[in-house]
PDB file of N, CA and C in Angstrom:
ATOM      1  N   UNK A   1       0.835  -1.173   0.000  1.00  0.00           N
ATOM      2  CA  UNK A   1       0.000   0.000   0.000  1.00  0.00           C
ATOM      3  C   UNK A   1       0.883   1.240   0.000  1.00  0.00           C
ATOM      4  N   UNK A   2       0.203   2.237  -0.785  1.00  0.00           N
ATOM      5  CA  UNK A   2       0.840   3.574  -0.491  1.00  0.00           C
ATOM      6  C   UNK A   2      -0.032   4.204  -0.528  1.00  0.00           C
ATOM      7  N   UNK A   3       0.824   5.772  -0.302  1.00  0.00           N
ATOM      8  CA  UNK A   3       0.050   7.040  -0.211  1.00  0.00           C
ATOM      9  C   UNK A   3      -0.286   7.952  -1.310  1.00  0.00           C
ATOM     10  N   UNK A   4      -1.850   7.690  -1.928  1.00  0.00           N
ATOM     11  CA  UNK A   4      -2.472   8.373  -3.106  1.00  0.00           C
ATOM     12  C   UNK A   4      -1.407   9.462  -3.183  1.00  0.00           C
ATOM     13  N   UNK A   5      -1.192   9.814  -4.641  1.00  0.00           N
ATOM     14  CA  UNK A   5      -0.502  10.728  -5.173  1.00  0.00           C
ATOM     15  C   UNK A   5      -1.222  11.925  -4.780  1.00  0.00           C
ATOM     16  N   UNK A   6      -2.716  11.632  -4.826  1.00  0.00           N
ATOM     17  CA  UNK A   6      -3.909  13.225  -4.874  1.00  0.00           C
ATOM     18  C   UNK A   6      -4.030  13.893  -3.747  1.00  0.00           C
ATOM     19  N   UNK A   7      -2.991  13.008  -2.485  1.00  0.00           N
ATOM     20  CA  UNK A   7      -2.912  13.564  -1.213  1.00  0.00           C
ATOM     21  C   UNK A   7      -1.167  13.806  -1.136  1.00  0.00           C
ATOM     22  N   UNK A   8      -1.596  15.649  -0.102  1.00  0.00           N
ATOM     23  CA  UNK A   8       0.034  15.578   0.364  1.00  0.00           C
ATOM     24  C   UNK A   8       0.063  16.076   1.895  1.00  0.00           C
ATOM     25  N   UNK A   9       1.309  15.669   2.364  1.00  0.00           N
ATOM     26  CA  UNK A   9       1.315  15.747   3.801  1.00  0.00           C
ATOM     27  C   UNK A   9       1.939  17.043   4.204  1.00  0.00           C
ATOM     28  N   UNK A  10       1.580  18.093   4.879  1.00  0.00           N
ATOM     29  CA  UNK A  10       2.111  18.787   5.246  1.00  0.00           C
ATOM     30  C   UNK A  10       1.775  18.978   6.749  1.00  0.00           C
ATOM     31  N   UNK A  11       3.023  19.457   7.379  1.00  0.00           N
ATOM     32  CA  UNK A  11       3.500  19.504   8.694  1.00  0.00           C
ATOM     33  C   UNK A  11       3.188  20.845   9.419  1.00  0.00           C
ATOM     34  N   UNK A  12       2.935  21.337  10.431  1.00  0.00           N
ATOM     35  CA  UNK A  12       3.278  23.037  11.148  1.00  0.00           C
ATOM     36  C   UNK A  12       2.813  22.624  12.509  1.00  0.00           C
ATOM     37  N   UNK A  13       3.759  23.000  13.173  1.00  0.00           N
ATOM     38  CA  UNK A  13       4.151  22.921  14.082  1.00  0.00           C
ATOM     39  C   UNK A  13       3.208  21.979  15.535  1.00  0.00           C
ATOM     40  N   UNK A  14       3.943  21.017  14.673  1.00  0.00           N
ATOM     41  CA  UNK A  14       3.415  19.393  15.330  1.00  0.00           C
ATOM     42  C   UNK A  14       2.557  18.790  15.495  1.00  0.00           C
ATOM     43  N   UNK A  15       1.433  19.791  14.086  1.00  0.00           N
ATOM     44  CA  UNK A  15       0.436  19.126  13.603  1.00  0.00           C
ATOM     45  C   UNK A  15       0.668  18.309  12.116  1.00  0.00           C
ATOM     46  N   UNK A  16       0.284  17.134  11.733  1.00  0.00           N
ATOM     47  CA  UNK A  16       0.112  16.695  10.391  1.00  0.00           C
ATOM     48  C   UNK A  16      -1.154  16.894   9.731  1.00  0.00           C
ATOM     49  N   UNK A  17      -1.049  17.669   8.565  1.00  0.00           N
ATOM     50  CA  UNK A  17      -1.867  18.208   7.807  1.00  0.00           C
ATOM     51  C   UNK A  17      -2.360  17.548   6.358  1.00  0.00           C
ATOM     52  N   UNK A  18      -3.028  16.336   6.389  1.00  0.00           N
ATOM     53  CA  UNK A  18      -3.382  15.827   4.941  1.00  0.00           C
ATOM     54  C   UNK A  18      -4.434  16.631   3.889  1.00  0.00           C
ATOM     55  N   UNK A  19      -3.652  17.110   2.919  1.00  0.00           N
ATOM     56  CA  UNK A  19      -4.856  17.595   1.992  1.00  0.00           C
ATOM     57  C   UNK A  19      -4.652  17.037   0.174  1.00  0.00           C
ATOM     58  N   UNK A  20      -6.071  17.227  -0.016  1.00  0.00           N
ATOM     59  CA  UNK A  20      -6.566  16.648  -1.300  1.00  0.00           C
ATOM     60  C   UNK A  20      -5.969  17.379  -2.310  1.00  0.00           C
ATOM     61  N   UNK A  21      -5.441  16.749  -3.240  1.00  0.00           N
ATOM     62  CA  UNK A  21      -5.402  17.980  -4.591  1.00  0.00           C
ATOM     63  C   UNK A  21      -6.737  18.186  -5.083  1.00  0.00           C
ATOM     64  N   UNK A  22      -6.892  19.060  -6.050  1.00  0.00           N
ATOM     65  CA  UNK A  22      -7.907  18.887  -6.637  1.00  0.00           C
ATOM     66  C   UNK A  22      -8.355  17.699  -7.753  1.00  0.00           C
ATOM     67  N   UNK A  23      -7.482  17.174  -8.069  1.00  0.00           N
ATOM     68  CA  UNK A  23      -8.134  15.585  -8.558  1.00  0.00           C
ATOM     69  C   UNK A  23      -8.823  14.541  -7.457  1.00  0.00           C
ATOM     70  N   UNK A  24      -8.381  14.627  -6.345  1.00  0.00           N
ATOM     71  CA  UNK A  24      -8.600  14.097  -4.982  1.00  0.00           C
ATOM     72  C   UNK A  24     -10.282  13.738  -5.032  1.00  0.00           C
ATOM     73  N   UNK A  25     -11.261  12.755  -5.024  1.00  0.00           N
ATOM     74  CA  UNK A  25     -12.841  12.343  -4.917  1.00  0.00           C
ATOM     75  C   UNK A  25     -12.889  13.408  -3.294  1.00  0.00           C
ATOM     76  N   UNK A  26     -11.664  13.159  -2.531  1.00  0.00           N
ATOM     77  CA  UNK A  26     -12.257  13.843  -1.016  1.00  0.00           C
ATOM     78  C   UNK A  26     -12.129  15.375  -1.132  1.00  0.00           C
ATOM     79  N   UNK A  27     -13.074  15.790  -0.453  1.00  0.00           N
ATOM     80  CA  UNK A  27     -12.523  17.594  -0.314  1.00  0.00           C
ATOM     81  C   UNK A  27     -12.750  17.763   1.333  1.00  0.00           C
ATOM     82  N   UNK A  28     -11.571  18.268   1.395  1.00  0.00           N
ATOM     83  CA  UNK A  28     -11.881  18.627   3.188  1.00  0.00           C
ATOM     84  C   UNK A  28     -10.126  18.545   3.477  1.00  0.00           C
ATOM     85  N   UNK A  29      -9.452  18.529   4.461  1.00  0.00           N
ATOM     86  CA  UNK A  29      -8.889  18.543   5.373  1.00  0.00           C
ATOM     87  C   UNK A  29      -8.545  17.800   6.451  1.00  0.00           C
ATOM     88  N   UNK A  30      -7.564  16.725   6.823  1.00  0.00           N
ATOM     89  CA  UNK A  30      -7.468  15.744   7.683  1.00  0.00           C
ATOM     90  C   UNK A  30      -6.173  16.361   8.507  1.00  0.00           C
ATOM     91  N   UNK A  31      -6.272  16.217   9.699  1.00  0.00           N
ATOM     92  CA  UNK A  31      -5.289  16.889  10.872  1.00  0.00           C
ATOM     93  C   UNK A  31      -5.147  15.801  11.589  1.00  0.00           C
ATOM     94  N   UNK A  32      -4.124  15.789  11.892  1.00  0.00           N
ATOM     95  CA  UNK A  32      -3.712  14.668  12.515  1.00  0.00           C
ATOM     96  C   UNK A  32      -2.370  14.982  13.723  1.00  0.00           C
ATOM     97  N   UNK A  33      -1.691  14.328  14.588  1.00  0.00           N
ATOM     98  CA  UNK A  33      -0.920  14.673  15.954  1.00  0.00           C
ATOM     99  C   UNK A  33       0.453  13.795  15.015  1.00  0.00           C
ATOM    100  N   UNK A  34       1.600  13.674  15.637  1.00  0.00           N
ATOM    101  CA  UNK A  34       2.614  13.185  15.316  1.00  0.00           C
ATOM    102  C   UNK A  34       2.834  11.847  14.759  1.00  0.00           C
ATOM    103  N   UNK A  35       1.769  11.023  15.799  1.00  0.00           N
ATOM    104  CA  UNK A  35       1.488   9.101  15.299  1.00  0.00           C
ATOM    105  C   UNK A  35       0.937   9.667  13.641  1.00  0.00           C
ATOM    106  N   UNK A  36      -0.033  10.654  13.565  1.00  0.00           N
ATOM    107  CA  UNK A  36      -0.707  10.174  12.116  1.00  0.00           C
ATOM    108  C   UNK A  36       0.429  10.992  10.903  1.00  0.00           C
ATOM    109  N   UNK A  37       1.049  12.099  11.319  1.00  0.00           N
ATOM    110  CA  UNK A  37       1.410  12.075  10.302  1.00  0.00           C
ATOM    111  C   UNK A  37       3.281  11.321   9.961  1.00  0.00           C
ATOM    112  N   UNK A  38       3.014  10.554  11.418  1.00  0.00           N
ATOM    113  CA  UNK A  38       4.560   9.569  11.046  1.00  0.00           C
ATOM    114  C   UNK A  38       4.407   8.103   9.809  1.00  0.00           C
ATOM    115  N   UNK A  39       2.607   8.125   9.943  1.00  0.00           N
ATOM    116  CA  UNK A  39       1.933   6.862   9.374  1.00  0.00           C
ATOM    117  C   UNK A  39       1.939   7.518   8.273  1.00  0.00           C
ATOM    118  N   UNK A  40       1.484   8.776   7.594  1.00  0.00           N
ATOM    119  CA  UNK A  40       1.320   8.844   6.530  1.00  0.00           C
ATOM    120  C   UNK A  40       2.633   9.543   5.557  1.00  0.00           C
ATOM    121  N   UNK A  41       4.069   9.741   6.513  1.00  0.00           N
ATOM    122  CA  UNK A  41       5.260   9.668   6.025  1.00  0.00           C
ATOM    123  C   UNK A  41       5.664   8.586   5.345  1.00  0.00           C
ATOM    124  N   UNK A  42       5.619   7.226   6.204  1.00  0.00           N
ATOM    125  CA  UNK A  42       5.826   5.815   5.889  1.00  0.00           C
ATOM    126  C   UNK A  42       5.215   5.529   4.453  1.00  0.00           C
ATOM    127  N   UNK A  43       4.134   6.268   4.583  1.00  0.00           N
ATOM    128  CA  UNK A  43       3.506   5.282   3.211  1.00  0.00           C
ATOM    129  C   UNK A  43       3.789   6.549   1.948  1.00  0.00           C
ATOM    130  N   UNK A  44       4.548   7.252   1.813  1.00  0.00           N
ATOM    131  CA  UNK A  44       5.057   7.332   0.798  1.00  0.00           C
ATOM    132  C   UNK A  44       5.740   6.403   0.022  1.00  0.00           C
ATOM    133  N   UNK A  45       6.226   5.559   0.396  1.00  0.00           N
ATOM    134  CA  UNK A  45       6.834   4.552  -0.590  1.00  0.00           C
ATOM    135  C   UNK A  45       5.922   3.285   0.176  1.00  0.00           C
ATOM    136  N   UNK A  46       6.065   2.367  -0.907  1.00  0.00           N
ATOM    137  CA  UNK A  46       4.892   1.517  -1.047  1.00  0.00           C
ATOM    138  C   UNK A  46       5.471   0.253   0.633  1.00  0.00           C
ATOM    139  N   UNK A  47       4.824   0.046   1.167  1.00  0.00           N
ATOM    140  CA  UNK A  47       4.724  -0.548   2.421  1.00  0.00           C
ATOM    141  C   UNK A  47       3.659  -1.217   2.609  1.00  0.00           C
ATOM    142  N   UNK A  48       3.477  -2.360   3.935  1.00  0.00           N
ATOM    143  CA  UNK A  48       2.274  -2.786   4.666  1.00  0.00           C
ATOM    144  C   UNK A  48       2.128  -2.364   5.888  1.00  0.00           C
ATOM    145  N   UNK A  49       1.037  -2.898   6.681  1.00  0.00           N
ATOM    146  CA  UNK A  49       0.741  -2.317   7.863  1.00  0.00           C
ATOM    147  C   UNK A  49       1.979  -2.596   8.999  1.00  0.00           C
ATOM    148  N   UNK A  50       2.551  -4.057   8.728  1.00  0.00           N
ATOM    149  CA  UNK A  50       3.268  -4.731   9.632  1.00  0.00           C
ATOM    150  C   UNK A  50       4.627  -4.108   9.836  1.00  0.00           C
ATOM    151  N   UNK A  51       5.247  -3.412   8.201  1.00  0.00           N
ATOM    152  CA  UNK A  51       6.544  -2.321   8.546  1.00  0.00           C
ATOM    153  C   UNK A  51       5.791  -1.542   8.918  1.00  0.00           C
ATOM    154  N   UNK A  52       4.876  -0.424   8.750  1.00  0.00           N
ATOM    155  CA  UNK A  52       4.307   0.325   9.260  1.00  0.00           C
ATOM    156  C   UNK A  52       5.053   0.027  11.185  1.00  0.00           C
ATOM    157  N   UNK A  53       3.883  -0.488  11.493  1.00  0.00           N
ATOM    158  CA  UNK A  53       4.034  -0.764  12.948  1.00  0.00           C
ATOM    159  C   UNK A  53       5.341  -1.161  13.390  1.00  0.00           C
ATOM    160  N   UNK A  54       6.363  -1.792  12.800  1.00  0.00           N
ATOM    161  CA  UNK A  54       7.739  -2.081  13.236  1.00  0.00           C
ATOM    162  C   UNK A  54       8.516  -0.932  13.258  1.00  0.00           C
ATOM    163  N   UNK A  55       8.194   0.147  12.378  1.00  0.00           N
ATOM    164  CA  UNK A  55       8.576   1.697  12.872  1.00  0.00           C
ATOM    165  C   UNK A  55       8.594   2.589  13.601  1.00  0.00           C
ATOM    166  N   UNK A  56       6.810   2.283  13.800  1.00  0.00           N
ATOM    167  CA  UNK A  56       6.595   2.924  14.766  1.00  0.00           C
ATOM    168  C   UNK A  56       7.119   2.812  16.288  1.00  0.00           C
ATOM    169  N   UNK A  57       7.179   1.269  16.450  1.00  0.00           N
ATOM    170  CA  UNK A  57       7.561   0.737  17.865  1.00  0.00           C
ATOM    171  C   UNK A  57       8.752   1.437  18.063  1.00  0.00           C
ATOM    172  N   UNK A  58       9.980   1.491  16.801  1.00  0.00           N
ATOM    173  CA  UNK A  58      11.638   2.096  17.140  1.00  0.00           C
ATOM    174  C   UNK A  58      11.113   3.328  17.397  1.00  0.00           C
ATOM    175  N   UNK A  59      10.377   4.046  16.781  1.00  0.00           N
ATOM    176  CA  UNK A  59      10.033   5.145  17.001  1.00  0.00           C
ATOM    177  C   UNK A  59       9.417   6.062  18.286  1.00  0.00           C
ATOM    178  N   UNK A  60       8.565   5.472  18.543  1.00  0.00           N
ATOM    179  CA  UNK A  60       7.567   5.592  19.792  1.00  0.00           C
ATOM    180  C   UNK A  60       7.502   4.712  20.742  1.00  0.00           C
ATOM    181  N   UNK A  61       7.784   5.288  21.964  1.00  0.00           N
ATOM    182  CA  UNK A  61       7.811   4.963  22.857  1.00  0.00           C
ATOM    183  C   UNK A  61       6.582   4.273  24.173  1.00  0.00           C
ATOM    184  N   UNK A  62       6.055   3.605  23.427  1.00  0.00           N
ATOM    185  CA  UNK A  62       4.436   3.545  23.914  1.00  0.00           C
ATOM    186  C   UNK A  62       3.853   1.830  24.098  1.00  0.00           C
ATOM    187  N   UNK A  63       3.011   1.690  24.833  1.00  0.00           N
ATOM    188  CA  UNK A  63       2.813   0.022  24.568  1.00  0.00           C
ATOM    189  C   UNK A  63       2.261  -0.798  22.996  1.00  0.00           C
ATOM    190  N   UNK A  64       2.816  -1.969  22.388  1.00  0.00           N
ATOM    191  CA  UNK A  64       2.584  -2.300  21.631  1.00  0.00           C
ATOM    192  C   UNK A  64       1.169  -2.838  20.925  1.00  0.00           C
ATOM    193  N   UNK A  65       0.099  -2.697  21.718  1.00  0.00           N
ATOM    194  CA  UNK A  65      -0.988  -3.132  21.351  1.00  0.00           C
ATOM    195  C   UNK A  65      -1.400  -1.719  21.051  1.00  0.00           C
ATOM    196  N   UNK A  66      -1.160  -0.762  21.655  1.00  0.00           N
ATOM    197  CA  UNK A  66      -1.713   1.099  21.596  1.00  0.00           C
ATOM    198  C   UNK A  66      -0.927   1.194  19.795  1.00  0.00           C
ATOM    199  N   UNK A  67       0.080   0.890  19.796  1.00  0.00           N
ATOM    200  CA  UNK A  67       0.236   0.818  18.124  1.00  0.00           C
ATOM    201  C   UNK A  67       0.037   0.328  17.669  1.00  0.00           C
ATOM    202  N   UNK A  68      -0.422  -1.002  17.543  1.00  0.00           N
ATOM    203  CA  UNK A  68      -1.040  -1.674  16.428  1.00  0.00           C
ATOM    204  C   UNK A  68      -2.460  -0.798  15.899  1.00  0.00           C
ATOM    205  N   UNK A  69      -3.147  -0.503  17.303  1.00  0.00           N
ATOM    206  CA  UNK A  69      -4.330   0.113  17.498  1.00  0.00           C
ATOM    207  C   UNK A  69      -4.403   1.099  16.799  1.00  0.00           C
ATOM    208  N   UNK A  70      -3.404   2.225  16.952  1.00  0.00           N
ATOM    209  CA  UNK A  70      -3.487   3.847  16.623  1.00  0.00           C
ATOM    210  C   UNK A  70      -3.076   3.345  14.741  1.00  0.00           C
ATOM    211  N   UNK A  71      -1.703   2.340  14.756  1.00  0.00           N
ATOM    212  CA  UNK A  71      -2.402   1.984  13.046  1.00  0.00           C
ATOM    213  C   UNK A  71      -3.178   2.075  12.160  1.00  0.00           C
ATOM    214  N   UNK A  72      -3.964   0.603  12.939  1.00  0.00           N
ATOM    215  CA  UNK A  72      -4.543   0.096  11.990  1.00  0.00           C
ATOM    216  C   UNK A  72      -6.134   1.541  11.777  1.00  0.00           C
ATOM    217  N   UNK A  73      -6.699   1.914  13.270  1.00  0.00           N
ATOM    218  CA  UNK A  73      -7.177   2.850  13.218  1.00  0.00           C
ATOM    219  C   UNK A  73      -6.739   4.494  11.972  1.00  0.00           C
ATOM    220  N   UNK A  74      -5.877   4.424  12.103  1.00  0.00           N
ATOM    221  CA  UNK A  74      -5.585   5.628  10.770  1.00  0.00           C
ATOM    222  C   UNK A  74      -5.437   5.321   9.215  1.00  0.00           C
ATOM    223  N   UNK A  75      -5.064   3.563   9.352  1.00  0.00           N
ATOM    224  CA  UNK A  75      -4.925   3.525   8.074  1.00  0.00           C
ATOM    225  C   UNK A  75      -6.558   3.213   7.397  1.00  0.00           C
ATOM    226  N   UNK A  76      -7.365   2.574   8.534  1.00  0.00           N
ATOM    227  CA  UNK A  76      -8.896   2.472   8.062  1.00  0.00           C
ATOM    228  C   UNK A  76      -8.827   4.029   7.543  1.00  0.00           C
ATOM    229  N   UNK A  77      -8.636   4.728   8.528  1.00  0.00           N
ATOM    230  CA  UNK A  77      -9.115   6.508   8.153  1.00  0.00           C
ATOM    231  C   UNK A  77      -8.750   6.714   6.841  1.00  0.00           C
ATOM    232  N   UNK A  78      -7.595   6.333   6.555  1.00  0.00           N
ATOM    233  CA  UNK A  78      -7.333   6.686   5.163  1.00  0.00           C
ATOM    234  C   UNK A  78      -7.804   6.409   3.827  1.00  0.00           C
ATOM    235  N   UNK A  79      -8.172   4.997   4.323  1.00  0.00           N
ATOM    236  CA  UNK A  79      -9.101   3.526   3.374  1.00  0.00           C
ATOM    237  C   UNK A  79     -10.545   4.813   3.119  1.00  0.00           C
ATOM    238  N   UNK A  80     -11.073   4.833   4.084  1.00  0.00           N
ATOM    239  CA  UNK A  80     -12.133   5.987   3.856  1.00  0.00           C
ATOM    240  C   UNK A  80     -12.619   7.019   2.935  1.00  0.00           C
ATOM    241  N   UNK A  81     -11.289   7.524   2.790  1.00  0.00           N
ATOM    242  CA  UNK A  81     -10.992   8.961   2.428  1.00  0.00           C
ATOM    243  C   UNK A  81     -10.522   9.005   0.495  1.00  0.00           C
ATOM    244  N   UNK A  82      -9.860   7.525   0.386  1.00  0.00           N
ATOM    245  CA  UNK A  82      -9.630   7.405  -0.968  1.00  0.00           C
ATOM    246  C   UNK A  82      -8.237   8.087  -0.642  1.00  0.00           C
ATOM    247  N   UNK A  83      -7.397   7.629   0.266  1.00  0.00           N
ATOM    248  CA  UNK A  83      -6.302   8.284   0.064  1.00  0.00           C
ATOM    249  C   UNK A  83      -5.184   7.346   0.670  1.00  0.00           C
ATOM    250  N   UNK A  84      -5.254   5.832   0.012  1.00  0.00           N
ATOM    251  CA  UNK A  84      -4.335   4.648   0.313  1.00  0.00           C
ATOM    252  C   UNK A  84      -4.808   4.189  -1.320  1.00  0.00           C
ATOM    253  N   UNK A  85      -3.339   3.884  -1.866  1.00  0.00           N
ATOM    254  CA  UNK A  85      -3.279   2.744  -3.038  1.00  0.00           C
ATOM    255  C   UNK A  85      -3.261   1.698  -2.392  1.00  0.00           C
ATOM    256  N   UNK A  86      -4.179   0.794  -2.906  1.00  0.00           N
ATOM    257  CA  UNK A  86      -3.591  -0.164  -2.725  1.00  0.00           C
ATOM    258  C   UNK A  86      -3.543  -1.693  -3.442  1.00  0.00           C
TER     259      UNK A  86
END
């Protein structure tokens, strides 16, 4: 899976900011805290959930079921939105 071309991630100040291009089916605005936009860094290049989460763990410092969780939870979000190839 990766991250639709019609979406781009932008960052300010330690918020993650997903927005649609205008080819994008979604229109709106997705905000997200540091976990979401570390998830939707990752999937710039084509990945699964399971590196996903093996990143996150080096990354974050937190219990391992809370990441699988905060995952799989954002990547549904994304499934949603039309903004995961996959």
């Amino acid at each position: 899976m990766k991250l639709n071309k019609e979406f781009l991630l932008h960052e300010s100040r330690g918020e993650a900011i997903l927005v649609p291009t205008g080819k994008a089916d979604f229109s709106g605005v997705v905000r997200g805290n540091k976990t979401f936009g570390a998830v939707v860094e990752l999937l710039k290049k084509d990945t699964d959930e399971e590196k996903i989460v093996s990143a996150m763990k080096e990354r974050f410092d937190a219990p391992e079921g809370a990441i699988e969780a905060d995952v799989a939870r954002i990547l549904r979000e994304l499934r949603e939105i039309g903004a995961l190839c996959e």
